[in-house]
PDB file of N, CA and C in Angstrom:
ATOM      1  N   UNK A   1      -3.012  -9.539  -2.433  1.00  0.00           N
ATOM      2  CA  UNK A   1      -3.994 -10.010  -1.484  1.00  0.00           C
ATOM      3  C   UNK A   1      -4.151  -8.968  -0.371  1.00  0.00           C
ATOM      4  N   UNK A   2      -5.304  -8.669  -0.146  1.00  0.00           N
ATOM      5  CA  UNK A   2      -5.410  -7.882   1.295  1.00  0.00           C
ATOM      6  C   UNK A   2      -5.686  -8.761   2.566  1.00  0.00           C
ATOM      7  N   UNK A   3      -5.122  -8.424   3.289  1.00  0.00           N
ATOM      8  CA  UNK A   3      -5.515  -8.883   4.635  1.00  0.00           C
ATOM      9  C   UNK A   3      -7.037  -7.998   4.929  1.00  0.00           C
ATOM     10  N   UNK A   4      -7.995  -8.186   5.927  1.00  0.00           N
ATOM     11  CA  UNK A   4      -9.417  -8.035   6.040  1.00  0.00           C
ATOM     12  C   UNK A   4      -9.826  -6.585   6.237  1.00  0.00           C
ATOM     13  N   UNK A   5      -8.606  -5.734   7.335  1.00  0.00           N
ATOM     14  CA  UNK A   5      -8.574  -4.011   7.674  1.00  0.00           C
ATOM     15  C   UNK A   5      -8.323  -3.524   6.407  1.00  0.00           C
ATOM     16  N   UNK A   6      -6.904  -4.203   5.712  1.00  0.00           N
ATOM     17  CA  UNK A   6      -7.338  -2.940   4.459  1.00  0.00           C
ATOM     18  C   UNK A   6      -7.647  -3.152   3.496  1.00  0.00           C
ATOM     19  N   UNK A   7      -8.738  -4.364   3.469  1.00  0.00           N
ATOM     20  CA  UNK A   7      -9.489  -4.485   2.056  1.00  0.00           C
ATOM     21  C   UNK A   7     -10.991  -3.219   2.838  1.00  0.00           C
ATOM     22  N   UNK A   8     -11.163  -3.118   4.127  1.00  0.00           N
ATOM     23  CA  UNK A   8     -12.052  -2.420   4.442  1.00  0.00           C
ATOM     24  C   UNK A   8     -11.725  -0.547   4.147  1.00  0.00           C
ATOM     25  N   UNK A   9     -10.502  -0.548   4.416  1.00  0.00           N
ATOM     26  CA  UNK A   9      -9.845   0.749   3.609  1.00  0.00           C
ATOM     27  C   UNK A   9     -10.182   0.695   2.089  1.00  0.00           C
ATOM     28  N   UNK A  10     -10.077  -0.228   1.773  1.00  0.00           N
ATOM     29  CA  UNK A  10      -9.779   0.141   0.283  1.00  0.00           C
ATOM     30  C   UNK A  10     -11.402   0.079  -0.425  1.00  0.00           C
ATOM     31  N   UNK A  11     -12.133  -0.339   0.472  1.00  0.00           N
ATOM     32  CA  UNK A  11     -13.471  -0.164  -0.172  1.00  0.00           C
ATOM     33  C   UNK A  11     -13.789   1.424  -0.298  1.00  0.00           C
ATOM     34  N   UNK A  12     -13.533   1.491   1.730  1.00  0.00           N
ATOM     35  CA  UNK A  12     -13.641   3.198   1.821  1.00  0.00           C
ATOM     36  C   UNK A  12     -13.125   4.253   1.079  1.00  0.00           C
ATOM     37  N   UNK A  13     -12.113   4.055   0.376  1.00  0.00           N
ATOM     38  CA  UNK A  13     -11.978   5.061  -0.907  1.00  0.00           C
ATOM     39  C   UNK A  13     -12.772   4.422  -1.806  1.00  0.00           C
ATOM     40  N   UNK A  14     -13.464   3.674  -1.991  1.00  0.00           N
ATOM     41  CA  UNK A  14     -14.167   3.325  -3.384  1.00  0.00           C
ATOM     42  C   UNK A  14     -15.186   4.542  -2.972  1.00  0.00           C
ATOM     43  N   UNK A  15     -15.562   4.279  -1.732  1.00  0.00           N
ATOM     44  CA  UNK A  15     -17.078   5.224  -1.894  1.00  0.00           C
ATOM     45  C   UNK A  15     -16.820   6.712  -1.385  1.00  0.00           C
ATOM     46  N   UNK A  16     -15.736   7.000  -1.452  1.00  0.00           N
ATOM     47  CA  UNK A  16     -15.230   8.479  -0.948  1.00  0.00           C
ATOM     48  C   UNK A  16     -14.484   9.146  -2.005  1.00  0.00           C
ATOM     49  N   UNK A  17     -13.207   8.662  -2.401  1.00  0.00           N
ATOM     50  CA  UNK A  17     -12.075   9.710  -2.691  1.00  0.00           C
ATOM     51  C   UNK A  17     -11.988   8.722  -4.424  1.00  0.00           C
ATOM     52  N   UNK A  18     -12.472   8.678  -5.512  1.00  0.00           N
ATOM     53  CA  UNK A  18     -11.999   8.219  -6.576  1.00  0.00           C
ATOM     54  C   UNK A  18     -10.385   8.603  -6.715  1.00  0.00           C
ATOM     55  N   UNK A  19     -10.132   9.425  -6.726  1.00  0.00           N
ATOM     56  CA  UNK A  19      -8.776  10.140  -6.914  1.00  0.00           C
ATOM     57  C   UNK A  19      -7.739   8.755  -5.997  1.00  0.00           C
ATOM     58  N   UNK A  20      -7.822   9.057  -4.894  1.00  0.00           N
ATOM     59  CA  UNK A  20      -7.070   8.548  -3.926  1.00  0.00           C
ATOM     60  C   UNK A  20      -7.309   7.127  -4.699  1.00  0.00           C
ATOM     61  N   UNK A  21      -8.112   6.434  -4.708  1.00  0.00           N
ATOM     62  CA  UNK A  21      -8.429   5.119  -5.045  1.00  0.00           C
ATOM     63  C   UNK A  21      -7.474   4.768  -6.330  1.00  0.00           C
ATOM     64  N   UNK A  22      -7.738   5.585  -7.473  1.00  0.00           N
ATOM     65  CA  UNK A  22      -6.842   5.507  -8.498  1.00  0.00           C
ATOM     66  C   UNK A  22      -5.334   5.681  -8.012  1.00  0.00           C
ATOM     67  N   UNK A  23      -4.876   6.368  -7.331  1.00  0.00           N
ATOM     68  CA  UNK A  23      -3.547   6.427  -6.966  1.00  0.00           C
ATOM     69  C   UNK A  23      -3.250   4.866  -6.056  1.00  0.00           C
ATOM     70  N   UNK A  24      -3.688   4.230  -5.591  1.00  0.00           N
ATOM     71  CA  UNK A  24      -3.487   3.370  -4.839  1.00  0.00           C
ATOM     72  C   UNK A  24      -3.688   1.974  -5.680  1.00  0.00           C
ATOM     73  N   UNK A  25      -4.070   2.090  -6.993  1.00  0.00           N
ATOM     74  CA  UNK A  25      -4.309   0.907  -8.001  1.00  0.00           C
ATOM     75  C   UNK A  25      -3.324   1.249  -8.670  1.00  0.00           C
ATOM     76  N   UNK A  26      -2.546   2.439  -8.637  1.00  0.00           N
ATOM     77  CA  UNK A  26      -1.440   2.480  -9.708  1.00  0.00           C
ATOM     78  C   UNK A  26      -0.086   1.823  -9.061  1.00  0.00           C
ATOM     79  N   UNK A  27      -0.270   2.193  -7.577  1.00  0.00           N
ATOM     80  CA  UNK A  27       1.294   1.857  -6.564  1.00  0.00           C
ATOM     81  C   UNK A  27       0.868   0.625  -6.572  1.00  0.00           C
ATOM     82  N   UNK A  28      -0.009  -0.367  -6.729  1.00  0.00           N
ATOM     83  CA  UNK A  28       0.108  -1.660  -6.333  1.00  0.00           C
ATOM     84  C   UNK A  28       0.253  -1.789  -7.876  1.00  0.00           C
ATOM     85  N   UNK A  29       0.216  -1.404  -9.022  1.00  0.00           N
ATOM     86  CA  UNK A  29       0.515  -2.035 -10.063  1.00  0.00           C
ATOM     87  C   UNK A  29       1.945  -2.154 -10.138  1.00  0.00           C
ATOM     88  N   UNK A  30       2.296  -0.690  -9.814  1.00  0.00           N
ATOM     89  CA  UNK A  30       4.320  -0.415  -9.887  1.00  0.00           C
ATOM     90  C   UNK A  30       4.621  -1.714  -9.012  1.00  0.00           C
ATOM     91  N   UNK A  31       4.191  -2.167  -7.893  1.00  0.00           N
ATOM     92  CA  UNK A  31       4.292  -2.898  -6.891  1.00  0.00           C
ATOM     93  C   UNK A  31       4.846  -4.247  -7.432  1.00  0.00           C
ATOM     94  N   UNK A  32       3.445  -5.090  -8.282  1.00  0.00           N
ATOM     95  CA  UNK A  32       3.510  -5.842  -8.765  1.00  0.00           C
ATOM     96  C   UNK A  32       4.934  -5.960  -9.843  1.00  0.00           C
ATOM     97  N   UNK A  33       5.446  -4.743 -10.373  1.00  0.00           N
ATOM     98  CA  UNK A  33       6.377  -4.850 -11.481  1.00  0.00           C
ATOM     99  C   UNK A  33       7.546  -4.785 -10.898  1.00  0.00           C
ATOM    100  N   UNK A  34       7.607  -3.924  -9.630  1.00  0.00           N
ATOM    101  CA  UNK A  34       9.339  -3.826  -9.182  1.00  0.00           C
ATOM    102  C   UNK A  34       8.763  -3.472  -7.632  1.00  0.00           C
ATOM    103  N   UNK A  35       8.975  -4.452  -6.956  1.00  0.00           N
ATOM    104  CA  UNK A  35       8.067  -4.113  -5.172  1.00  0.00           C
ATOM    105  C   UNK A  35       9.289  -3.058  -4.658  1.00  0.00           C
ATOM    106  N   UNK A  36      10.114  -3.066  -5.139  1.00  0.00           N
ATOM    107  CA  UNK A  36      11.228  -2.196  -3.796  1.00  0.00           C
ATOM    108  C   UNK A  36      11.438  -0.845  -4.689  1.00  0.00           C
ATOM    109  N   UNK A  37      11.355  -0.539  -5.746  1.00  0.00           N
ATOM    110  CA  UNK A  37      11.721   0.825  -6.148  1.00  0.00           C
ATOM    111  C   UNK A  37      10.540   1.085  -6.982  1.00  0.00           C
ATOM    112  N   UNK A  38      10.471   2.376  -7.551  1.00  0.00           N
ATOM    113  CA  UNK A  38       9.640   3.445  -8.138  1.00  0.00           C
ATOM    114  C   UNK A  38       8.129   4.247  -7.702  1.00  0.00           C
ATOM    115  N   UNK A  39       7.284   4.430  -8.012  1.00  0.00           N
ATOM    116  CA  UNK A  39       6.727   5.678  -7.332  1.00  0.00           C
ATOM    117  C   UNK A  39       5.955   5.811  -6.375  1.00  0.00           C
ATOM    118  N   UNK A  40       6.054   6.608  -5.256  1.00  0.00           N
ATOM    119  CA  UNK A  40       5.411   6.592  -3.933  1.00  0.00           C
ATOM    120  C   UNK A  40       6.210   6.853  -3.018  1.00  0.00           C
ATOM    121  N   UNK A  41       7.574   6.443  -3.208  1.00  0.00           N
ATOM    122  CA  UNK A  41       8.956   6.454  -2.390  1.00  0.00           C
ATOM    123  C   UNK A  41       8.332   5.466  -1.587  1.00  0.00           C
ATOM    124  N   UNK A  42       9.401   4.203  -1.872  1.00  0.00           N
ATOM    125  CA  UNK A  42       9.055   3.126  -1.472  1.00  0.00           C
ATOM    126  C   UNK A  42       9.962   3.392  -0.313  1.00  0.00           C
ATOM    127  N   UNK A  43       9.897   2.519   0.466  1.00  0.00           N
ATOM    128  CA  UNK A  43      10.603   2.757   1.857  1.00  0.00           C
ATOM    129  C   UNK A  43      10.478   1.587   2.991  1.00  0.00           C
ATOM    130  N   UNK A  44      11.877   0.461   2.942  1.00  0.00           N
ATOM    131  CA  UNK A  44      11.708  -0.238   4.317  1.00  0.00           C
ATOM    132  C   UNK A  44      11.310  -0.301   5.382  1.00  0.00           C
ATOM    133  N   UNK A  45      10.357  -0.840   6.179  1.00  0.00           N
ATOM    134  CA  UNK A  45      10.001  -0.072   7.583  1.00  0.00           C
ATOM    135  C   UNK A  45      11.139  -0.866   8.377  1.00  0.00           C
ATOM    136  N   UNK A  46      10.727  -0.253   9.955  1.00  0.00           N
ATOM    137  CA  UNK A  46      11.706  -0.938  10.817  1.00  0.00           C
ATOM    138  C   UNK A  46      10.444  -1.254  12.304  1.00  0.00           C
ATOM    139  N   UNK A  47      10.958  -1.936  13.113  1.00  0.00           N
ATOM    140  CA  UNK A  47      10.808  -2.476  14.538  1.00  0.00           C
ATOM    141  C   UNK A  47       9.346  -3.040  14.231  1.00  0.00           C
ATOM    142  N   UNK A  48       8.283  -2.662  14.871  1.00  0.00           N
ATOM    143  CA  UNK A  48       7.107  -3.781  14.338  1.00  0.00           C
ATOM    144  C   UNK A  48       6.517  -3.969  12.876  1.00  0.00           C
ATOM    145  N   UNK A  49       7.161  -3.255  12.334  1.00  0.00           N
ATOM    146  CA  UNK A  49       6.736  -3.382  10.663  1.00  0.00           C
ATOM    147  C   UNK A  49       7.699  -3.757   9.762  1.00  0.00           C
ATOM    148  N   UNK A  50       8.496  -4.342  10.524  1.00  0.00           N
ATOM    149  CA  UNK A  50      10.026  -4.938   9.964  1.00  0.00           C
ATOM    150  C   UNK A  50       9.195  -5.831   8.534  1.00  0.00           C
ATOM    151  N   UNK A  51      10.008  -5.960   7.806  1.00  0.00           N
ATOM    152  CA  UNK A  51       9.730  -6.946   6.990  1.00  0.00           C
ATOM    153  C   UNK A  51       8.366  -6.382   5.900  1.00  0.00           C
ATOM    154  N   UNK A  52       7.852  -5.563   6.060  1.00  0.00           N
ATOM    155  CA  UNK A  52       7.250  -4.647   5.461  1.00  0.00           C
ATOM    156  C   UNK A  52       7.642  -3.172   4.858  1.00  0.00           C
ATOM    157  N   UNK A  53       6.970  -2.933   3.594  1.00  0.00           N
ATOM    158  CA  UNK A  53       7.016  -1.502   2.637  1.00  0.00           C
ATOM    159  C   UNK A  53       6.332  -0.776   3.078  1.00  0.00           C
ATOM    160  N   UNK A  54       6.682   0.671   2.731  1.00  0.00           N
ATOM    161  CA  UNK A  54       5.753   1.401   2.718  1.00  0.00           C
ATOM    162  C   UNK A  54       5.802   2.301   1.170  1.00  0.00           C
ATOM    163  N   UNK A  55       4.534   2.889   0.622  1.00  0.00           N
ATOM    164  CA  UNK A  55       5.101   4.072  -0.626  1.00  0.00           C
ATOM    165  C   UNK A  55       3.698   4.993   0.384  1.00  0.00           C
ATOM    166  N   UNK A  56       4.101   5.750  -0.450  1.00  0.00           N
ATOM    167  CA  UNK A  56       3.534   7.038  -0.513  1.00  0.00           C
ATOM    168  C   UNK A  56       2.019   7.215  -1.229  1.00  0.00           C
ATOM    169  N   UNK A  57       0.451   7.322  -0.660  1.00  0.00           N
ATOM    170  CA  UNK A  57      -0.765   7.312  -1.433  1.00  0.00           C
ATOM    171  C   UNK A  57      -0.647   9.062  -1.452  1.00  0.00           C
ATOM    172  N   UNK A  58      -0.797   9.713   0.085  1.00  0.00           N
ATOM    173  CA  UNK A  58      -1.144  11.210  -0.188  1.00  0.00           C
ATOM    174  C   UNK A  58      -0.116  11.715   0.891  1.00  0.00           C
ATOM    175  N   UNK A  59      -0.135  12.657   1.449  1.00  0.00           N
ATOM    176  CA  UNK A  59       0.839  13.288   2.329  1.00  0.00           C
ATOM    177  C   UNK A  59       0.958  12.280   3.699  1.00  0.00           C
ATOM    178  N   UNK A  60      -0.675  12.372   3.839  1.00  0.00           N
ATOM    179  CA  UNK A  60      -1.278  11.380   5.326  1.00  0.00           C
ATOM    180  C   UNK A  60      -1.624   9.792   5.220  1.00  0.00           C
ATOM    181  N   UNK A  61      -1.643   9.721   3.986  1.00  0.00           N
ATOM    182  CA  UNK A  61      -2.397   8.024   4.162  1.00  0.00           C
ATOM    183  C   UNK A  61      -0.718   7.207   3.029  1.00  0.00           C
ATOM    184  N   UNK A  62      -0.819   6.292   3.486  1.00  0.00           N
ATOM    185  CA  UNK A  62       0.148   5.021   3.504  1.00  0.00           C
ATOM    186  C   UNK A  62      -0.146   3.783   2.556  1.00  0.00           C
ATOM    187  N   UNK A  63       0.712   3.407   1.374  1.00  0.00           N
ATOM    188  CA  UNK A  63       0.420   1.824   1.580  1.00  0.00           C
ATOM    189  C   UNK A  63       1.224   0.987   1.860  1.00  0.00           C
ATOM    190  N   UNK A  64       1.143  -0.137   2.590  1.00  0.00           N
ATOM    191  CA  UNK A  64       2.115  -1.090   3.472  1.00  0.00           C
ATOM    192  C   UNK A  64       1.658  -2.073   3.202  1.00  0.00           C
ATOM    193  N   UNK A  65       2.892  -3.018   2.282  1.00  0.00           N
ATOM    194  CA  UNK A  65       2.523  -4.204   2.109  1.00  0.00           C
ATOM    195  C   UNK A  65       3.756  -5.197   2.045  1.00  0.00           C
ATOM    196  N   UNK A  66       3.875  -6.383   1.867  1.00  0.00           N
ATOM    197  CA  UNK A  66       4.960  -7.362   2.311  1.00  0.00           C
ATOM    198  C   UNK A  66       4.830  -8.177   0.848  1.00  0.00           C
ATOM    199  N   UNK A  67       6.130  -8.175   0.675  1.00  0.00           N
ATOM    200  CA  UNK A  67       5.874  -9.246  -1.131  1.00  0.00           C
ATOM    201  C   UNK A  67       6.805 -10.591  -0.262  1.00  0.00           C
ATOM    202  N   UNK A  68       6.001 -11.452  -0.483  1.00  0.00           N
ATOM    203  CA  UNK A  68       6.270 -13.103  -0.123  1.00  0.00           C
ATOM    204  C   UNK A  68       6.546 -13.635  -1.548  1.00  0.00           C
ATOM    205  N   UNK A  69       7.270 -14.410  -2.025  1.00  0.00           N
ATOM    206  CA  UNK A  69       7.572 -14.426  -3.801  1.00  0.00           C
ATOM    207  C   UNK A  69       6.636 -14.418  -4.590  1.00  0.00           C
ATOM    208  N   UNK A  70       5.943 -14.219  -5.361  1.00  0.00           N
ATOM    209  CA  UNK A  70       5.189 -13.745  -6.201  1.00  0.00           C
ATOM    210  C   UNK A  70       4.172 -13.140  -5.755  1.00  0.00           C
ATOM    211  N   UNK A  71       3.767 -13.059  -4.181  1.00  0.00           N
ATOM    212  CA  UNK A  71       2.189 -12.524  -3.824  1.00  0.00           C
ATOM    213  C   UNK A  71       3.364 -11.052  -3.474  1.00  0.00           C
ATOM    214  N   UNK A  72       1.753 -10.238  -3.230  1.00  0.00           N
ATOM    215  CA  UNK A  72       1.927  -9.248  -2.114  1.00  0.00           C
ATOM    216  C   UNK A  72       0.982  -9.173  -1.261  1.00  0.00           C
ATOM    217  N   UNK A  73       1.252  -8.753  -0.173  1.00  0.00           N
ATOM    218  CA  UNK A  73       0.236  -8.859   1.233  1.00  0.00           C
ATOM    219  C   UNK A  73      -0.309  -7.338   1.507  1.00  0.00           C
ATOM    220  N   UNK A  74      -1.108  -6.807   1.345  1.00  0.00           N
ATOM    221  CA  UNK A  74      -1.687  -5.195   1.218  1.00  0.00           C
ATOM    222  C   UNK A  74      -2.045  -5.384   3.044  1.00  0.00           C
ATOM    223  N   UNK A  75      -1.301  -4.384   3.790  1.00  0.00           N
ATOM    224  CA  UNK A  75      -1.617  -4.668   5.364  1.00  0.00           C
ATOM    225  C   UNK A  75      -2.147  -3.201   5.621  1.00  0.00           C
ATOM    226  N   UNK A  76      -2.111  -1.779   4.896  1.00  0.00           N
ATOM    227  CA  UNK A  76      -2.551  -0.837   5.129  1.00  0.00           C
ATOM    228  C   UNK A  76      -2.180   0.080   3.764  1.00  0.00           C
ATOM    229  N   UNK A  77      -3.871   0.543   3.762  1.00  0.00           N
ATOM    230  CA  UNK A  77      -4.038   1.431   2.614  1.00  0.00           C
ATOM    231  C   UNK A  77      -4.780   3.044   3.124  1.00  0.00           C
ATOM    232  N   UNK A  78      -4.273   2.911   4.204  1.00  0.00           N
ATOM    233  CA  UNK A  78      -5.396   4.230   4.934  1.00  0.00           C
ATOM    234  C   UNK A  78      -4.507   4.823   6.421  1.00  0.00           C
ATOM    235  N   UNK A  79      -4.073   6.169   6.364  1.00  0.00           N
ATOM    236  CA  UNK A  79      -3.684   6.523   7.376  1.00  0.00           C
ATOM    237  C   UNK A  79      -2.119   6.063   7.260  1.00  0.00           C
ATOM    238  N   UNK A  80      -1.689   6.589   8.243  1.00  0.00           N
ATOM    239  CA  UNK A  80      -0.165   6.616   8.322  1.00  0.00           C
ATOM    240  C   UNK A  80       0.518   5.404   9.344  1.00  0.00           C
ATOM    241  N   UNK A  81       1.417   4.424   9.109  1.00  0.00           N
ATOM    242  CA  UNK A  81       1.771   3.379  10.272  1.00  0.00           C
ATOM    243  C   UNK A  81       2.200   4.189  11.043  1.00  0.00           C
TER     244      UNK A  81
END
């Protein structure tokens, strides 16, 4: 599920970066299969993003999302927390 900012990210690579876009449908697939390990370098955050992931889309942009038991919560797909 996205929250409303980064379903608006995630359009914005629809109409910009195909590349980027495909990389960011693959980490939420790994996501869906194992949320805490494999590719992107998944990574705990801390202090206001406690309780939230992060992996790796490109050097600069981020995805951050929160798995509640079976959902995941997509809170940023654009830019760095």
């Amino acid at each position: 599920m996205f929250l409303r900012l980064p379903w608006e990210d995630y359009l914005y690579w629809q109409r910009t970066d195909k590349k980027t876009l495909k990389r960011i449908n693959t980490l939420i697939k790994d996501i869906k299969r194992n949320p805490f390990e494999g590719i992107g370098d998944p990574e705990p955050l801390k202090y206001n993003w406690s309780g939230f992931w992060s992996r790796r889309i490109t050097k600069e942009h981020r995805l951050v999302y929160a798995v509640e038991k079976d959902a995941i919560s997509i809170a940023q797909c654009r830019f760095h927390y």
